[in-house]
Protein backbone atom coordinates (compact mmCIF):
# COMPACT_ATOMS: atom_id res chain seq x y z
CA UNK A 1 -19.24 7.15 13.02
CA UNK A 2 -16.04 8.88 13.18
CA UNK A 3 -12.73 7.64 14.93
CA UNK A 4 -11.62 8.48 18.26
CA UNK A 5 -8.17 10.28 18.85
CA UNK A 6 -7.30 11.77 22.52
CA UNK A 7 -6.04 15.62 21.24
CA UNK A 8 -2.20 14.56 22.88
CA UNK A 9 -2.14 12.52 19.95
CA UNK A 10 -3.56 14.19 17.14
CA UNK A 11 -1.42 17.04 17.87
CA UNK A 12 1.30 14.55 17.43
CA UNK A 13 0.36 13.62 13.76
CA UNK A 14 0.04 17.27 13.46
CA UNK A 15 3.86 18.06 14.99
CA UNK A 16 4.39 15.10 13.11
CA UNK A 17 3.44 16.18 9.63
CA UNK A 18 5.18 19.46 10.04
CA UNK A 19 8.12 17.48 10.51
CA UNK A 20 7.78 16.10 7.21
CA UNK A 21 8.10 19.83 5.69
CA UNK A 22 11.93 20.31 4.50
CA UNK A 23 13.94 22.21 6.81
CA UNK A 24 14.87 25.21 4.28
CA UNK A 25 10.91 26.14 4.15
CA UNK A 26 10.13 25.49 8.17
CA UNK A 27 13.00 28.13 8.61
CA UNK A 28 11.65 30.65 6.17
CA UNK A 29 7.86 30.02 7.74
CA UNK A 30 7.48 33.30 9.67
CA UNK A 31 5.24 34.73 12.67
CA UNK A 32 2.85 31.99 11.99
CA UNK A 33 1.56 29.36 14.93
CA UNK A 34 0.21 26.27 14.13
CA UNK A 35 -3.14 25.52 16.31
CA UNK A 36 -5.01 22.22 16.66
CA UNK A 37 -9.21 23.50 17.26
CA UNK A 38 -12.19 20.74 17.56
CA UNK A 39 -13.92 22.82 14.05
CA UNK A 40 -14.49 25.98 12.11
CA UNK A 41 -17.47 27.67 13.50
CA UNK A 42 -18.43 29.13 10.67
CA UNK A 43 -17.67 25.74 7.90
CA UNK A 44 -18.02 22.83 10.64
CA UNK A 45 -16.78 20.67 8.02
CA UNK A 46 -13.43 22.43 6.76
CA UNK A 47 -10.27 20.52 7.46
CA UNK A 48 -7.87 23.62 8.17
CA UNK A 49 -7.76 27.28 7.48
CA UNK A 50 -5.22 29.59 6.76
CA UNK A 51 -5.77 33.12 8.46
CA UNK A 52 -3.14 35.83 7.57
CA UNK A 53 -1.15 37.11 4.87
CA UNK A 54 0.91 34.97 2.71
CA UNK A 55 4.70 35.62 2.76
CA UNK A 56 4.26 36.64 -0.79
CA UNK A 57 1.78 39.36 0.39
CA UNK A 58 3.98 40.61 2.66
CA UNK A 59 5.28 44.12 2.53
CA UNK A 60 7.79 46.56 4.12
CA UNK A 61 5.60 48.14 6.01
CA UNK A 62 4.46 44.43 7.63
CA UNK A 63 5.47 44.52 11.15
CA UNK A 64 3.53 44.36 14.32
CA UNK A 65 0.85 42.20 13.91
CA UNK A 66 -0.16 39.03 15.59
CA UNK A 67 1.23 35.51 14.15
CA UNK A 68 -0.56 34.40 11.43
CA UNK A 69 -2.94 30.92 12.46
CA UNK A 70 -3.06 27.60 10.64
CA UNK A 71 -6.30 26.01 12.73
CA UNK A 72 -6.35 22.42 11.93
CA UNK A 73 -9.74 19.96 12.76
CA UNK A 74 -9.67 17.32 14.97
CA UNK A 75 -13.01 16.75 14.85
CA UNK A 76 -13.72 17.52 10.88
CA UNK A 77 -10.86 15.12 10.19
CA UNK A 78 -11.92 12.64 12.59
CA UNK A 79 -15.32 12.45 10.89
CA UNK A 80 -14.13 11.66 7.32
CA UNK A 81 -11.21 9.05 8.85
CA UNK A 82 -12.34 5.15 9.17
CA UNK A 83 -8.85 4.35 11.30
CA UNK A 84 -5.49 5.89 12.29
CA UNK A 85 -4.10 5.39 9.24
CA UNK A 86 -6.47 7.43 7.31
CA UNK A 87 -6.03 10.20 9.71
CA UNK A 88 -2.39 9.88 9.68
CA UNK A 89 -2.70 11.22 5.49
CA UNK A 90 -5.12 13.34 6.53
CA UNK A 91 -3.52 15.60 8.50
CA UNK A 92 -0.17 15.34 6.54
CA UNK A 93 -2.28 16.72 3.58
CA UNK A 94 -4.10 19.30 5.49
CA UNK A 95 -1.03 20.67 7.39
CA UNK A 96 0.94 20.93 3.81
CA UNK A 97 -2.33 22.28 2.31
CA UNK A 98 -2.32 25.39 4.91
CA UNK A 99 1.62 26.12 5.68
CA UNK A 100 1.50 26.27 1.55
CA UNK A 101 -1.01 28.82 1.98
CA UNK A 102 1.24 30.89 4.35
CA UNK A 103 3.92 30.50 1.23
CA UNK A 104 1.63 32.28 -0.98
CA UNK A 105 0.17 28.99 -3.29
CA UNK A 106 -3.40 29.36 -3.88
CA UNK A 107 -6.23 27.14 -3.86
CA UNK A 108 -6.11 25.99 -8.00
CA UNK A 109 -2.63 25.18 -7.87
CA UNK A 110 -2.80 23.39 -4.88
CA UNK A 111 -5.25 21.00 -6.42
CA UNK A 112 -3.15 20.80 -9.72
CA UNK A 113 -0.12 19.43 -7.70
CA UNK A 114 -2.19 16.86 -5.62
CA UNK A 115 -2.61 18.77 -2.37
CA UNK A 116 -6.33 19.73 -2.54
């Protein structure tokens, strides 16, 4: 049985967690919007999901293109959460999990440093 959460307020632990980020790396986050979605179509089950290319990717010749997305999951997280609190770490991890992704850190050393 998963927890309940109105969306108001899980995109407040959302806002909330990218709050936490330091300052210096929310300022050099760039054309990237952070979404909150009910779940992944295609992996009902995933968290959050990076779409876009990684500032490390980027080259000259990037310009034009839409914001990259960070998707988060209400209702993925919701499922795995037995109360508020839970959720609360939850999202924190997810959100640092994906903006890291935007930054270029991959999946391995994510994991190594605690954030898988």
């Amino acid at each position: 049985m998963s927890i309940e959460m109105t969306r108001r307020r899980f995109e407040e632990l959302v806002s909330d967690a990218l709050d936490t980020i330091p300052a210096e790396l929310t300022a050099a986050m760039d054309n990237v919007v952070v979404l909150v979605a009910d779940r992944n179509e295609s992996d009902p089950e995933l968290l959050g999901l990076y779409e876009g290319i990684a500032l490390t990717e980027r080259t000259s010749s990037y310009g034009g293109v839409l914001p990259d997305r960070i998707s988060i999951y209400q209702d993925a997280i919701l499922e795995i959460c037995g109360d508020e609190d839970e959720v609360v770490r939850e999202v924190a991890i997810t959100v640092v999990h994906e903006v890291a992704h935007h930054f270029g850190i991959d999946e391995q050393t994510l994991h190594e440093l605690g954030w898988g």
